[in-house]
Protein backbone atom coordinates (compact mmCIF):
# COMPACT_ATOMS: atom_id res chain seq x y z
CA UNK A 1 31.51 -44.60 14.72
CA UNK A 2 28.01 -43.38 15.58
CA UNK A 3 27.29 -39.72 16.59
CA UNK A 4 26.64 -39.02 20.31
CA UNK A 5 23.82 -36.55 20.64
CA UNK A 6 23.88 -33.86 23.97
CA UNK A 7 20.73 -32.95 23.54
CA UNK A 8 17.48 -34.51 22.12
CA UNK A 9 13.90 -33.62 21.53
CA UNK A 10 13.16 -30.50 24.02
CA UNK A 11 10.97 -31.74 26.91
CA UNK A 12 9.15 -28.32 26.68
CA UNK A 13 8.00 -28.68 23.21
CA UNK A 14 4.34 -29.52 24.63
CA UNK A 15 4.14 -26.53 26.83
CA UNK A 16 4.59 -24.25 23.87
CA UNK A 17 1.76 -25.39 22.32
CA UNK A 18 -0.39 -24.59 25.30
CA UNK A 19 1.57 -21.14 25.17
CA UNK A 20 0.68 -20.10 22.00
CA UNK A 21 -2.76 -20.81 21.09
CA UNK A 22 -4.15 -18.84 23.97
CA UNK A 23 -2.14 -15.51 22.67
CA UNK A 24 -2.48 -16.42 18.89
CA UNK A 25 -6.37 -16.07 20.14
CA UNK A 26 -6.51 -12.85 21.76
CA UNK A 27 -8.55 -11.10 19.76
CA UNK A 28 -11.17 -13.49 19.69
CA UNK A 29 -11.23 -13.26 23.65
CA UNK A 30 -11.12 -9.73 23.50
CA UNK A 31 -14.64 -9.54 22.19
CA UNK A 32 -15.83 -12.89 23.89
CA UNK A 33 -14.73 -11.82 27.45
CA UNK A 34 -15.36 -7.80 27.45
CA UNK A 35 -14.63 -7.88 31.02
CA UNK A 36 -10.65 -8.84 30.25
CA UNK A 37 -11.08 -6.76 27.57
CA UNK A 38 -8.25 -3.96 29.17
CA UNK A 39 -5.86 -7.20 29.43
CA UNK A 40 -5.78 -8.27 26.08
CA UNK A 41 -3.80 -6.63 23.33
CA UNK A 42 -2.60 -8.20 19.47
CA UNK A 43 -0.60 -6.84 16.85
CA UNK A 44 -0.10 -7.62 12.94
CA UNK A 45 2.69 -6.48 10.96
CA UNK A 46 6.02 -8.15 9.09
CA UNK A 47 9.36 -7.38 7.42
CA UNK A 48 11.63 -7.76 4.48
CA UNK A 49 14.59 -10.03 4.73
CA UNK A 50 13.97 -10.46 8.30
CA UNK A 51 14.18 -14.07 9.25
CA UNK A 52 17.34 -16.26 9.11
CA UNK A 53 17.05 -19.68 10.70
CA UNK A 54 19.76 -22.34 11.15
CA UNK A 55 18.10 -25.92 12.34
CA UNK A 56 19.67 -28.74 14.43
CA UNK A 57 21.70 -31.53 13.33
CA UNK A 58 19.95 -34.20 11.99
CA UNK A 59 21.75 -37.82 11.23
CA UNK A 60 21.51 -40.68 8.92
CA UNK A 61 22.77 -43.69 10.65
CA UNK A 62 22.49 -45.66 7.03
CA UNK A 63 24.68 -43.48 4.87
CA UNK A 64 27.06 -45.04 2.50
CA UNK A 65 30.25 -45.30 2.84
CA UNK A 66 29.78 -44.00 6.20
CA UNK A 67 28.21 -45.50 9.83
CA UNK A 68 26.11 -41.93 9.78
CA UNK A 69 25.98 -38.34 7.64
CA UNK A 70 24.74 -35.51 9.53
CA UNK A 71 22.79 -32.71 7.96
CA UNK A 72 21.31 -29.19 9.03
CA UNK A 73 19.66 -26.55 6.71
CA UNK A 74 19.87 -22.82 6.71
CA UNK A 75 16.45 -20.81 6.22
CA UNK A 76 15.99 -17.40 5.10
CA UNK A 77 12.99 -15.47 4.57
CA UNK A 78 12.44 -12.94 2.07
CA UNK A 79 8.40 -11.71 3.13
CA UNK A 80 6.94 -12.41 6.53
CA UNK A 81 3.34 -11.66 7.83
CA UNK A 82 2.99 -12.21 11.76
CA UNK A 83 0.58 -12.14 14.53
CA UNK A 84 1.22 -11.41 18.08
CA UNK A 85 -1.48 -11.52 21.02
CA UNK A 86 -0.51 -10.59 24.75
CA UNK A 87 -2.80 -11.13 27.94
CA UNK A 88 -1.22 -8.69 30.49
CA UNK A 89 -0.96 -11.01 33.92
CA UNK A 90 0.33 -8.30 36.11
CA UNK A 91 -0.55 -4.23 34.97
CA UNK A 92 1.13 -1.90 37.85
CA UNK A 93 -0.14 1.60 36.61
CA UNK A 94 -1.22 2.57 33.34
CA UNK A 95 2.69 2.25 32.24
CA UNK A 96 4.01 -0.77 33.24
CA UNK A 97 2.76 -4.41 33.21
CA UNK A 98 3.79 -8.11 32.73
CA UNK A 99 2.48 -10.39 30.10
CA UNK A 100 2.39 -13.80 28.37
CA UNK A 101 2.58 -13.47 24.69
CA UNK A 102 2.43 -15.68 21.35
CA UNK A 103 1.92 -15.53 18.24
CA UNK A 104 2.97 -16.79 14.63
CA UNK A 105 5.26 -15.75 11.76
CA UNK A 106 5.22 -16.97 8.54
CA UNK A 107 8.03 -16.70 6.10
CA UNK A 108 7.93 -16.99 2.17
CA UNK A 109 11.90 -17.71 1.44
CA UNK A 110 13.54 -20.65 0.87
CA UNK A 111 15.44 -23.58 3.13
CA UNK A 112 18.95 -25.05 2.05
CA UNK A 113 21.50 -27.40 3.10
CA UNK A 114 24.52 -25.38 4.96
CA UNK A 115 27.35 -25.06 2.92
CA UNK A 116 29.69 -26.90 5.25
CA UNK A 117 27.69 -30.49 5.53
CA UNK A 118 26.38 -30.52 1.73
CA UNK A 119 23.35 -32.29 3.38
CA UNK A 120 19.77 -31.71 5.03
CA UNK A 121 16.59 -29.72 3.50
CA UNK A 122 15.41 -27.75 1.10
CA UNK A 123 12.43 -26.20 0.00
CA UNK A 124 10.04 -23.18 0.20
CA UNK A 125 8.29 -21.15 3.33
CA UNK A 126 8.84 -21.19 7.15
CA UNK A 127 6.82 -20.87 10.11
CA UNK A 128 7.79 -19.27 13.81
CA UNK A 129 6.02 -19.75 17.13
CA UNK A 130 7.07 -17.84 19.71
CA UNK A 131 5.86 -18.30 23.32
CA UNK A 132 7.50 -15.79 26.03
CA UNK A 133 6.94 -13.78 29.21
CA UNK A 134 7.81 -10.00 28.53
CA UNK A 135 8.11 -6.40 30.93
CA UNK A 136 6.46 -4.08 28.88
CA UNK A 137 7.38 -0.31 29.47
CA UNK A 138 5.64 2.78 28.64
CA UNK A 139 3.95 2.92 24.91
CA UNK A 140 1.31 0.08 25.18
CA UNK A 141 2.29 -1.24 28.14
CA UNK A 142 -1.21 -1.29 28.79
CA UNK A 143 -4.23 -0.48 27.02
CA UNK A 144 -4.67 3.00 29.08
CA UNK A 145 -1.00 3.99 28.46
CA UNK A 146 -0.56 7.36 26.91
CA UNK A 147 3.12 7.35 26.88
CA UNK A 148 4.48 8.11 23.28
CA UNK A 149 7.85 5.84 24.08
CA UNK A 150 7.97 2.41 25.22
CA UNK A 151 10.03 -0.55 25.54
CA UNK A 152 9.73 -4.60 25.94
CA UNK A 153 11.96 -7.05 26.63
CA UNK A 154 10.79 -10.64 26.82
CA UNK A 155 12.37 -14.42 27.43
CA UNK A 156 10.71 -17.93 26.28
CA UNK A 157 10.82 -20.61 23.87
CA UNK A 158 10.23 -20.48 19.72
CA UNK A 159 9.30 -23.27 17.82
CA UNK A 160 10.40 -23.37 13.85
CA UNK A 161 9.05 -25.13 11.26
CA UNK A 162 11.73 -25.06 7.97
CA UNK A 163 10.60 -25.77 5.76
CA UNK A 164 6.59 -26.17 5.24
CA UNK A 165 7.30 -27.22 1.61
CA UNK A 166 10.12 -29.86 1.36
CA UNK A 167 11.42 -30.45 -2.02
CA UNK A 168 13.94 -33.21 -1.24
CA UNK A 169 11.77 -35.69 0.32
CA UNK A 170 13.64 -38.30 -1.16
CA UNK A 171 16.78 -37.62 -0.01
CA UNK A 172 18.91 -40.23 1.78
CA UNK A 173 19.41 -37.60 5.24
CA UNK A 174 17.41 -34.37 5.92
CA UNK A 175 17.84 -32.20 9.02
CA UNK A 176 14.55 -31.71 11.12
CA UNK A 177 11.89 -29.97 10.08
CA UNK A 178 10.64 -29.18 13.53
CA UNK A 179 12.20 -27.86 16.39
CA UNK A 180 12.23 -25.54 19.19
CA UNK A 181 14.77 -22.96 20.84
CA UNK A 182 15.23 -20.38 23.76
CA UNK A 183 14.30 -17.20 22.81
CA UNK A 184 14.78 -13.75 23.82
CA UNK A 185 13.04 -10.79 22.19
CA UNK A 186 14.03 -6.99 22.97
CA UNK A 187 11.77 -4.02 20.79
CA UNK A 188 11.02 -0.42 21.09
CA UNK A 189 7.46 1.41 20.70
CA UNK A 190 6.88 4.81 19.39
CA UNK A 191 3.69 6.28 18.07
CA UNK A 192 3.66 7.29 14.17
CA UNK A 193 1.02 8.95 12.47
CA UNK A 194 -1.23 8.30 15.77
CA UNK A 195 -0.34 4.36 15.63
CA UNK A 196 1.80 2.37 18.25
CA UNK A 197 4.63 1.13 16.36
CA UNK A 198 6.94 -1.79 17.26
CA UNK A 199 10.64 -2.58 16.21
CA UNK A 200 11.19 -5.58 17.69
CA UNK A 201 14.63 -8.14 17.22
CA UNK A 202 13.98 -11.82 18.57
CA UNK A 203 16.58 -14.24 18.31
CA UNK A 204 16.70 -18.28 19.57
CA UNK A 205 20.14 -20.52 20.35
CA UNK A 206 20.09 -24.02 21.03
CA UNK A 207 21.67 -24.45 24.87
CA UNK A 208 23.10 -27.65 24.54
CA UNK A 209 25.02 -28.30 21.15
CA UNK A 210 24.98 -31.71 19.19
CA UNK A 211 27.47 -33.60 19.09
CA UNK A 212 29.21 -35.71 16.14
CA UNK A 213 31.92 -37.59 15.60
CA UNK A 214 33.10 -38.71 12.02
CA UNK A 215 34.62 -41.98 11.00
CA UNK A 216 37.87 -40.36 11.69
CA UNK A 217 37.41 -40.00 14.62
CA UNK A 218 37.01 -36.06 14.46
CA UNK A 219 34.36 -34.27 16.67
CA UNK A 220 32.35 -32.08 15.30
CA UNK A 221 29.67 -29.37 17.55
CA UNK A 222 26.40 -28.04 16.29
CA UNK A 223 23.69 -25.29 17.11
CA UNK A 224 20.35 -24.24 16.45
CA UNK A 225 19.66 -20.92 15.73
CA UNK A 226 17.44 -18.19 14.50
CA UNK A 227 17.55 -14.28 14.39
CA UNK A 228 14.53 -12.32 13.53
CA UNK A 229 13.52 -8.55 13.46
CA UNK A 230 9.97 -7.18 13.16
CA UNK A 231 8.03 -4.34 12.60
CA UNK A 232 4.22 -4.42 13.76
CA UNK A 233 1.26 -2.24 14.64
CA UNK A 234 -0.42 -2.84 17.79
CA UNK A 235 -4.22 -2.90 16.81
CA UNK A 236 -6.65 -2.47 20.01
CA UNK A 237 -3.97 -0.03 21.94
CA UNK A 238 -6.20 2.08 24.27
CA UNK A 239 -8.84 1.67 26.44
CA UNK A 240 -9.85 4.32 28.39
CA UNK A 241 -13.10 4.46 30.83
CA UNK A 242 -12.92 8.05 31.47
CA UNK A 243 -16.24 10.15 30.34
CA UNK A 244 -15.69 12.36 27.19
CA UNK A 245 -16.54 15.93 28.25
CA UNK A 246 -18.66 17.63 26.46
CA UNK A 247 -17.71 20.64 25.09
C-alpha cells in the first residue's frame, strides 16, 4: 500500500528566500543607506549544544520487500555561529518597535537516521534560515533605546538544511535534506559589560503531519521539528543624534 502524504512541499518556501536575504544583508545597508541607518540593526553570536532538528518523512516507493520505506533523520548540533539582521518597519518611541528579521545559523554536529525508522540521512553540519516578524521591547528595541531590559517575541517560517554533508548518498531512501517549518522565537535582552545581550529560544513544528501507512495496513503520523536556543551580541545598538555637551 502506498503512503498518503497530508502535506507536501510548503507553498511559502519562495517567500523565505525573499525574507532572508534582505536581513542577512543589513549591515551592508546600514552603511550603503545612512539615512535608514537608525532602522537597521544585526547581531552575531552562537551556542553549545543548541540545535536539535528532526526532518520530515521522506519515502521510497521502490523498497524491497515493501511497496515504500519511509525515513526521517534527527540533527544535532554541537557548535553554531549565527547572524541575525532586523530592519525595524514600525519604531513607536525609542522603546518599542516592529521588525522583519533573518538571518542564518550554521551548525557543526552530525545528522542520523531516527531510531524508530532505521532509515533516512546521515552526515556532518546543518544550516538554519529563519525569516519572522518580531515586537521588540525595551533593550534594543531601537537603536536610541537606553533601557537596560528588553524583550522580543517573534512568529515566521525557518528553513533547515540537514545535512550540508551527506555521507549516505547511496542509500536506497533518505529523508529530505531541505525543508521549511513555522517558527516562533521568544528571547530576553540585558546589557553585560556595556553590551546588549540576547538569550533567545526559537523552535519550528510542522502543522500538518505526514501520513503513512505500512503494508499492514498500520498508520503511522510524522512531524517536523526543530528547537534552538541562542546567545548573541547585538553589534550597531545605539544611535543617538543628540549633541555631546561639552564639558
Amino acid at each position: 500500500m502506498k503512503p498518503i502524504r497530508l502535506s507536501g512541499r510548503s507553498k511559502y518556501s519562495k517567500w523565505l528566500v525573499f525574507l532572508f536575504f534582505p536581513g542577512l544583508l543589513s549591515p551592508v545597508f546600514c552603511q550603503a543607506q545612512l539615512k535608514y541607518s537608525e532602522r537597521f540593526l544585526y547581531a552575531m553570536g552562537g551556542g553549545f549544544y543548541n540545535s536539535f532538528m528532526v526532518s520530515r518523512l521522506g519515502v521510497n516507493p521502490q523498497g524491497p520487500g515493501f511497496d515504500s520505506i519511509p525515513a526521517q533523520s534527527f540533527a544535532i548540533s554541537f557548535l553554531s555561529l549565527s547572524i541575525e539582521g532586523r530592519y525595524n518597519l514600525v519604531q513607536l518611541g525609542s522603546a518599542l518597535s516592529l521588525s522583519m528579521e533573518s538571518g542564518a545559523s550554521l551548525g557543526f554536529g552530525i545528522t542520523i537516521p531516527t531510531e524508530d525508522l532505521k532509515y533516512g540521512n546521515a552526515g556532518l553540519g546543518s544550516v538554519s534560515f529563519p525569516a519572522m516578524a518580531s515586537l521588540n521591547i525595551g533593550q534594543s528595541a531601537t537603536r536610541s533605546s537606553r533601557i537596560p531590559l528588553g524583550i522580543v517575541f517573534g512568529m515566521g517560517w525557518e528553513g533547515n538544511v540537514t545535512p550540508v554533508i551527506a555521507t549516505n548518498t547511496k542509500a536506497i531512501t533518505r529523508s529530505p535534506q531541505f525543508w521549511i517549518v513555522p517558527a516562533f522565537k521568544a528571547g530576553l535582552r540585558v546589557t553585560t559589560v556595556g553590551m546588549p545581550v540576547e538569550f533567545n529560544i526559537r523552535f519550528g513544528k510542522q502543522r500538518n503531519p505526514d501520513l503513512f501507512i505500512d503494508p499492514l495496513g498500520n498508520t503511522r503520523y510524522f512531524r517536523a521539528g526543530s528547537f534552538h536556543w541562542n546567545l548573541i551580541v547585538w553589534i550597531n545598538p545605539h544611535h543617538d543624534k543628540r549633541p555631546k555637551q561639552i564639558e
